[in-house]
Protein backbone atom coordinates (compact mmCIF):
# COMPACT_ATOMS: atom_id res chain seq x y z
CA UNK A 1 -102.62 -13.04 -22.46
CA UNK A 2 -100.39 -11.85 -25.83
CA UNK A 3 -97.68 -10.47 -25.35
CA UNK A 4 -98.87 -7.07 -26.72
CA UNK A 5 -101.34 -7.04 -24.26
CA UNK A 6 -98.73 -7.96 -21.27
CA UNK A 7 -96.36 -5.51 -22.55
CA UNK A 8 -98.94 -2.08 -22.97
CA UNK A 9 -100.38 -3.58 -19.34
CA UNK A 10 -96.88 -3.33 -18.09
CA UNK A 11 -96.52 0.05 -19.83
CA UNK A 12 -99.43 1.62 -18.29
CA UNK A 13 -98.61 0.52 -15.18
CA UNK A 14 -95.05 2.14 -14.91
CA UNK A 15 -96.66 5.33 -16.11
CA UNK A 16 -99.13 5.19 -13.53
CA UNK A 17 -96.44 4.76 -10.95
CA UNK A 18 -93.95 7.63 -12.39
CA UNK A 19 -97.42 9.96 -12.23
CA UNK A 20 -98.43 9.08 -8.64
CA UNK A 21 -95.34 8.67 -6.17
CA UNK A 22 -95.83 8.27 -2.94
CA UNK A 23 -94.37 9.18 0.28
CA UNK A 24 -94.57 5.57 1.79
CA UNK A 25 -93.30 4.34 -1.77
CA UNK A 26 -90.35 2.66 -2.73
CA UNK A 27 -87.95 4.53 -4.93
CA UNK A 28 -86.80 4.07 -8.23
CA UNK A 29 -85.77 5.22 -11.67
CA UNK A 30 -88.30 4.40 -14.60
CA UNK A 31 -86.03 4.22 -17.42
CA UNK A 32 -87.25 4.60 -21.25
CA UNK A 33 -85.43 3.71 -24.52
CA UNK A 34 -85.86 5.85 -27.31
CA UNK A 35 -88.41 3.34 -28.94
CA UNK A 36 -90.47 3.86 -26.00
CA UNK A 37 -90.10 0.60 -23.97
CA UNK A 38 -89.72 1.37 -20.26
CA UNK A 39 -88.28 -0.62 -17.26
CA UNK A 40 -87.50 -0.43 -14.25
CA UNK A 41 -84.62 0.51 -12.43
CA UNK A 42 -83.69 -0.03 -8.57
CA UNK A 43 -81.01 -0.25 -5.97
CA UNK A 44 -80.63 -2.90 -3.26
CA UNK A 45 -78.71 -2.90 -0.39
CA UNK A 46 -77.84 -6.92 -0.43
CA UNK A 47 -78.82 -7.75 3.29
CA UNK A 48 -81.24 -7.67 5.35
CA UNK A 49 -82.04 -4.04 7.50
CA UNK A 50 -84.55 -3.20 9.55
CA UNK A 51 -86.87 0.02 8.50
CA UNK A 52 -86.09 -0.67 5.00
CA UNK A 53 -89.42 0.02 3.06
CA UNK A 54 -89.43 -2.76 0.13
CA UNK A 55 -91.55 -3.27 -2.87
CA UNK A 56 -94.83 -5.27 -4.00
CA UNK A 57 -94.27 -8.14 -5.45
CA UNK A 58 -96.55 -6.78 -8.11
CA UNK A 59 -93.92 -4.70 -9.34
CA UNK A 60 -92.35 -7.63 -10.86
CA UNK A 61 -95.96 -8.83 -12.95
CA UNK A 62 -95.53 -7.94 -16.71
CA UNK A 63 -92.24 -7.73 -16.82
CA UNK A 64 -90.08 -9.67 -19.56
CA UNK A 65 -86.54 -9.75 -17.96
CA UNK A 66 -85.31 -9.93 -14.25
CA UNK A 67 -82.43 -8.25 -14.37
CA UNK A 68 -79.56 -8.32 -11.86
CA UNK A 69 -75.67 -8.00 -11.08
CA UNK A 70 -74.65 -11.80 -10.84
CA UNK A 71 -76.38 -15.32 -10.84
CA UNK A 72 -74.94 -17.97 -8.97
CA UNK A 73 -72.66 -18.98 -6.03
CA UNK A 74 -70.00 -16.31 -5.49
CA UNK A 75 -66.51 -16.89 -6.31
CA UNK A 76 -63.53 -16.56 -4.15
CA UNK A 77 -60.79 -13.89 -5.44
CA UNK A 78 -57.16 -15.43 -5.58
CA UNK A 79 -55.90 -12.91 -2.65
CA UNK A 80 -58.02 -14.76 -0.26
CA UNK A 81 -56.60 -18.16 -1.46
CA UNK A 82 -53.29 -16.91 -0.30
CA UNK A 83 -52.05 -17.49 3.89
CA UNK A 84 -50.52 -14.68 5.13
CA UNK A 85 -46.50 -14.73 5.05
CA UNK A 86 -46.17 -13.22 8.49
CA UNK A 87 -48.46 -14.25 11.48
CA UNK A 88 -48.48 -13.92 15.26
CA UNK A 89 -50.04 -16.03 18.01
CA UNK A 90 -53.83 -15.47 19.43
CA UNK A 91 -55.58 -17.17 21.61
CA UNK A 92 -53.38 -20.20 20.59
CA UNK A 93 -54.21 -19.90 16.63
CA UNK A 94 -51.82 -18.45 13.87
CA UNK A 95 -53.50 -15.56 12.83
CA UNK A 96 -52.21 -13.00 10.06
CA UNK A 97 -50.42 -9.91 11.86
CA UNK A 98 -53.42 -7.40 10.35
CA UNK A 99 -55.71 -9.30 12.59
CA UNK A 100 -54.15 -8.89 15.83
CA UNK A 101 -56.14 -5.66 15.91
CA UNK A 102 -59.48 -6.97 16.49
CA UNK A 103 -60.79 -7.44 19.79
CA UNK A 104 -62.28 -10.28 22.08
CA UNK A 105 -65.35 -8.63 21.33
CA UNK A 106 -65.45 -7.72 17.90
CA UNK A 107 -64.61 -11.37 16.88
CA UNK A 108 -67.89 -12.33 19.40
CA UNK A 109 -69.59 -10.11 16.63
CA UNK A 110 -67.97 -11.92 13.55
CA UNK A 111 -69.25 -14.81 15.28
CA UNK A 112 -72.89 -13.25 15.78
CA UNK A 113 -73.11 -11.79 12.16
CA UNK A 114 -71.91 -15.21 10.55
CA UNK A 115 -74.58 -16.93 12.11
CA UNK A 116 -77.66 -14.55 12.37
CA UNK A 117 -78.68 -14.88 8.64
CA UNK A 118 -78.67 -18.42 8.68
CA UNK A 119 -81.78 -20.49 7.34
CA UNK A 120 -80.60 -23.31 9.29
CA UNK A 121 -79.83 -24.24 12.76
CA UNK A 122 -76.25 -23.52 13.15
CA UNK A 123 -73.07 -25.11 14.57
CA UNK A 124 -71.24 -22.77 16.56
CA UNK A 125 -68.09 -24.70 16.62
CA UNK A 126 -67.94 -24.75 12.59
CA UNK A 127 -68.55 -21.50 12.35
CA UNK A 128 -65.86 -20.35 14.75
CA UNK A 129 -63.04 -22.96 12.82
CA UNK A 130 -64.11 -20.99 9.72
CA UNK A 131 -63.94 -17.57 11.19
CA UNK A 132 -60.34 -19.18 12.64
CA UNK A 133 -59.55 -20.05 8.77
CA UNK A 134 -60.47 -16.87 7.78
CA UNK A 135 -58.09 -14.84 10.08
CA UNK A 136 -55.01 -17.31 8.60
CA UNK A 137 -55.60 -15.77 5.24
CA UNK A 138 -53.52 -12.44 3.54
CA UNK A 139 -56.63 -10.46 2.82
CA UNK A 140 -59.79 -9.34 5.37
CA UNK A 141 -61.95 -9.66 2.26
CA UNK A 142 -64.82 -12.34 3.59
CA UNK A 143 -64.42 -10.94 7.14
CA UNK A 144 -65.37 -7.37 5.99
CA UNK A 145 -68.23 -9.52 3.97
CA UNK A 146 -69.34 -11.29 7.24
CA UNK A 147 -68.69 -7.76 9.19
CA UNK A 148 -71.02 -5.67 7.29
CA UNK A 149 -74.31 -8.49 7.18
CA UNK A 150 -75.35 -6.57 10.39
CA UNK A 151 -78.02 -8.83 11.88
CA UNK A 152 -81.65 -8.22 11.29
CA UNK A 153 -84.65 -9.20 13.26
CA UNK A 154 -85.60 -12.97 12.44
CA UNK A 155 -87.62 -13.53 9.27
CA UNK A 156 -86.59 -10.55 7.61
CA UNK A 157 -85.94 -10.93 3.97
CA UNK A 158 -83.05 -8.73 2.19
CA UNK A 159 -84.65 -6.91 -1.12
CA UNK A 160 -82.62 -9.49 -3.39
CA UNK A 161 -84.47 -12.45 -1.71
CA UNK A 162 -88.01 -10.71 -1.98
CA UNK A 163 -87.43 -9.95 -5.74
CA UNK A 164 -86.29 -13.10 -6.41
CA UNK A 165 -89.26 -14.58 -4.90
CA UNK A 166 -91.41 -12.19 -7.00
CA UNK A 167 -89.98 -13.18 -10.21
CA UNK A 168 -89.95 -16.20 -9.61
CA UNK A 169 -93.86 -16.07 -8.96
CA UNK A 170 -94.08 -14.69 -12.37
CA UNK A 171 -92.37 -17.14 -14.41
CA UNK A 172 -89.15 -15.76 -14.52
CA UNK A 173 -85.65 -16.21 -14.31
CA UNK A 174 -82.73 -14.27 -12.98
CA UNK A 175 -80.61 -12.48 -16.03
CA UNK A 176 -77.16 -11.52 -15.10
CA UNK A 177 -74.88 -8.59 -16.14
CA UNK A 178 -71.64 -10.50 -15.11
CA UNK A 179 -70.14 -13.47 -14.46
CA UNK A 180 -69.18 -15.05 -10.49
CA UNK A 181 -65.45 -15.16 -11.85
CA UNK A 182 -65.91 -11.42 -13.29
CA UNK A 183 -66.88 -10.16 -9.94
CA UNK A 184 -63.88 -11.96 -8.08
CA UNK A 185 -61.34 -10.63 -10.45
CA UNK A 186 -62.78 -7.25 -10.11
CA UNK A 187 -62.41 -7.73 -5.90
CA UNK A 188 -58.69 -8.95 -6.54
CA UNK A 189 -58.25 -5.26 -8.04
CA UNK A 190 -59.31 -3.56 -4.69
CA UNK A 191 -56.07 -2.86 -2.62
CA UNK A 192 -55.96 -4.56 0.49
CA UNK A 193 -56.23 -1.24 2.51
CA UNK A 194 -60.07 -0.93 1.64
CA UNK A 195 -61.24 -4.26 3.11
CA UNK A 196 -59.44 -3.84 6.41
CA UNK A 197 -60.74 -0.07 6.96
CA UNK A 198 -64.17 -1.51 5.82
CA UNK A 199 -64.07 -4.19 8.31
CA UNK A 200 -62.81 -1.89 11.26
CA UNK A 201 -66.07 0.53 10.29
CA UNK A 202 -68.77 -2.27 10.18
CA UNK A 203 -66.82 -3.57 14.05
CA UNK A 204 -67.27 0.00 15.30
CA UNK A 205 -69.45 1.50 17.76
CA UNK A 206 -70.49 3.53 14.87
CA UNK A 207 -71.74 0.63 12.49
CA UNK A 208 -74.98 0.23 13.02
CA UNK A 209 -75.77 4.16 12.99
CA UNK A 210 -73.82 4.20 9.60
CA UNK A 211 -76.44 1.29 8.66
CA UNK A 212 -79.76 3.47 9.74
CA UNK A 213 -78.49 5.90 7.71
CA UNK A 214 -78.18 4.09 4.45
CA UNK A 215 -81.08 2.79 5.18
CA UNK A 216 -82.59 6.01 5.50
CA UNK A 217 -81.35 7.12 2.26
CA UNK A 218 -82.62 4.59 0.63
CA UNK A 219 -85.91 4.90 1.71
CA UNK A 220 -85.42 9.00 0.69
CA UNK A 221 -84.21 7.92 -2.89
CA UNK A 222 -80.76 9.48 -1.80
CA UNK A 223 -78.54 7.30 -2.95
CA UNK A 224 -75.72 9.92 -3.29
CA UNK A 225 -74.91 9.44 -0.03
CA UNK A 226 -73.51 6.36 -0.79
CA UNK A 227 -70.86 7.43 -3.10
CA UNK A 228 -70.51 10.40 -0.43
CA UNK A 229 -69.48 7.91 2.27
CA UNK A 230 -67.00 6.06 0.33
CA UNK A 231 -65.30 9.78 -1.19
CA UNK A 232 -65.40 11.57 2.65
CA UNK A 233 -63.10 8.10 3.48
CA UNK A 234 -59.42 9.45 4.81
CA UNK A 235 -56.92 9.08 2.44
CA UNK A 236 -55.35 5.60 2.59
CA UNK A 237 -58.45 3.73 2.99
CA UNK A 238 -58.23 2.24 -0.48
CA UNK A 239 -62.16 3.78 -0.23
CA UNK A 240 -61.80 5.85 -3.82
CA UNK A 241 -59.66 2.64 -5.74
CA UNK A 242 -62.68 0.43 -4.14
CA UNK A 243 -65.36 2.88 -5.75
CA UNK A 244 -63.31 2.66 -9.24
CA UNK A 245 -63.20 -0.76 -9.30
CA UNK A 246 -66.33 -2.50 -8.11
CA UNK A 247 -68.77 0.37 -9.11
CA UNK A 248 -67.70 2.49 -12.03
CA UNK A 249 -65.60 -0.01 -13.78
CA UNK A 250 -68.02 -2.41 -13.69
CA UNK A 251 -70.80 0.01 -14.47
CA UNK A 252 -69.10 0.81 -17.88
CA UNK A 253 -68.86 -2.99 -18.23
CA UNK A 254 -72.45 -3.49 -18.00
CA UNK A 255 -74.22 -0.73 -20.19
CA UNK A 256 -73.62 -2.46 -23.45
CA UNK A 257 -75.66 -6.14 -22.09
CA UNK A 258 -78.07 -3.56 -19.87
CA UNK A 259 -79.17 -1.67 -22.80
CA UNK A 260 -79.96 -4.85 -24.49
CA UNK A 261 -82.28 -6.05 -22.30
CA UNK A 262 -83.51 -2.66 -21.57
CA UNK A 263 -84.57 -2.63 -25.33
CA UNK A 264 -86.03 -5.74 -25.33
CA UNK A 265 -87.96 -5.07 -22.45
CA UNK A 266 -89.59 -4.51 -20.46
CA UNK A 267 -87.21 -5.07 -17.53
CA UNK A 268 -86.93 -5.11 -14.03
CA UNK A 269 -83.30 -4.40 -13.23
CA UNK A 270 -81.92 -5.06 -9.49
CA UNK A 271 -78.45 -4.08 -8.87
CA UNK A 272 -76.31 -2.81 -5.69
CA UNK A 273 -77.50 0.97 -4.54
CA UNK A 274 -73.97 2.62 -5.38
CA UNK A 275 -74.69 1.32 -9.26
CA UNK A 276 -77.07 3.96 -9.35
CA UNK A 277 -75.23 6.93 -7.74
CA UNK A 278 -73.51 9.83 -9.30
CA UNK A 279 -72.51 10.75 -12.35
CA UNK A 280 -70.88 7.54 -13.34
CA UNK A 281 -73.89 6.04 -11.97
CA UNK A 282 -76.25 3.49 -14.62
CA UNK A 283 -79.38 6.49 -14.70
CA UNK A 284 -76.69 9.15 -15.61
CA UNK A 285 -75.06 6.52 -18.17
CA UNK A 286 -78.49 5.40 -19.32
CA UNK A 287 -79.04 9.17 -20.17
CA UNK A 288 -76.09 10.20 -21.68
CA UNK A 289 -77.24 7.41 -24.10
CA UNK A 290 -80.33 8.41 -24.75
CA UNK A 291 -82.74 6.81 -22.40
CA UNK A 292 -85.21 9.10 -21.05
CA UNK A 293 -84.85 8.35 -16.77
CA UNK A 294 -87.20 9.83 -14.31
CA UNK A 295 -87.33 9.04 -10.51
CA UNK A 296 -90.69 7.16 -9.46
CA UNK A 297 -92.20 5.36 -6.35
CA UNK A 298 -92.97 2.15 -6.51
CA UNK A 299 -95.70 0.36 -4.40
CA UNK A 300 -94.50 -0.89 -1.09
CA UNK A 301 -95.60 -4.12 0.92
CA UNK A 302 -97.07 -3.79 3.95
């Protein structure tokens, strides 16, 4: 098959999509350059979550690039390299003073979450000494990580995995928008505030309703709300800086390398949900630039 040919296929196909959405689709933003090349564009949420409707992997067949935020093994931000100055005595371990807060129980959940997405049979004794490691250190930054990977009924694949599967299934290759060391000097940006109310959110009784409800939105195509959640945040929370930093900073850093591939394309672009929300969000950027970007629904699996 020529490339012509793969390329008008893929074409057709993304028009037939934009032209047909469907309630029990998945949403999306079909995004076209001013050439006429179209890609798509669409949210994850990173984890696994129950109810969360996710595409074919047909989606993926035709397309020239596989976009996404990062390839790689994450990096580790200097804060987190740092042990606290000050820290008190728990349970017979020196822990950091911020985490004297946490409960018997919410560090049975740490425990729970940091083992639940495991591939592998797990040692619960490791994974405690680590969770003990982590509570030495100056920032809550991989605890909030661990915190918010709410478990999900075994099997269940996050959207990154499934995509990655389905490009990989078509002979392609993961293209990233930043580097692993980009994204941890970005993190060392966020103040210290954010990743301690974070954590204390994802350990409340409240968590896993706040989770539905993303969920939910993404499923609507709402992703607003997910701005909305971080900008409702009380004052203090380091919530707005957070937002700055990780989504529209890095956002503005992007749209020069996105709209490369973009015109090159056609592409199938993958990044967090709160990269697409707003007005500093990559559709509003995209069409401030130009692009012509209209909300579809894609196919879902069963």
């Amino acid at each position: 098959m020529t490339k012509i040919f793969r390329f008008r296929l893929w074409c057709a196909g993304l028009a037939l999509l934009a032209n047909q959405a469907s309630a029990a689709g998945v949403p999306a933003f079909l995004v076209t350059t001013p050439g006429g090349v179209s890609s798509v564009l669409m949210g994850t949420l990173h984890v696994p979550a129950a109810g969360m409707r996710q595409p074919a992997d047909q989606v993926m067949k035709g397309a020239r690039h596989f976009v996404v935020e990062q390839a790689g093994a994450p990096e580790i931000g200097r804060r987190f390299a740092v042990p606290a100055e000050a820290t008190v005595t728990v349970g017979g371990q020196q822990r950091a003073n911020w985490a004297r807060a946490l409960s018997t129980a919410q560090l049975a959940t740490l425990l729970e979450r940091a083992q639940c997405h495991a591939t592998a049979p797990v040692d619960t004794a490791a994974t405690r000494q680590v969770l003990d490691f982590m509570l030495t250190r100056q920032s809550a930054m991989l605890l909030q990580s661990t915190a918010i990977s709410y478990c999900a009924p075994p099997g269940l694949k996050s959207r990154d995995l499934l995509m990655q599967e389905a490009a990989a299934a078509a002979g392609l290759v993961p293209e990233p928008l930043e580097s692993a060391s980009a994204v941890a000097a970005q993190r060392d940006l966020v103040p210290e505030a954010y990743w301690r109310h974070s954590l204390d959110v994802a350990l409340s009784a409240d968590g896993p309703t706040r989770l539905r409800d993303v969920v939910g939105a993404f499923n609507r195509g709402e992703l607003d709300m997910l701005r909305d959640l971080f900008l409702q945040a009380p004052p203090g929370s380091g919530a707005a800086e957070h937002w700055e930093v990780m989504v529209d900073q890095r956002n503005r850093a992007w749209l020069p390398k996105l709209r490369q591939l973009l015109d090159d394309g056609p592409s199938f672009v993958l990044v967090g949900g709160a990269h697409l929300a707003g007005p500093g969000g990559l559709p509003a950027r995209l069409q401030a630039a130009g692009y012509r970007v209209i909300r579809v629904e894609l196919p879902a699996r069963p």
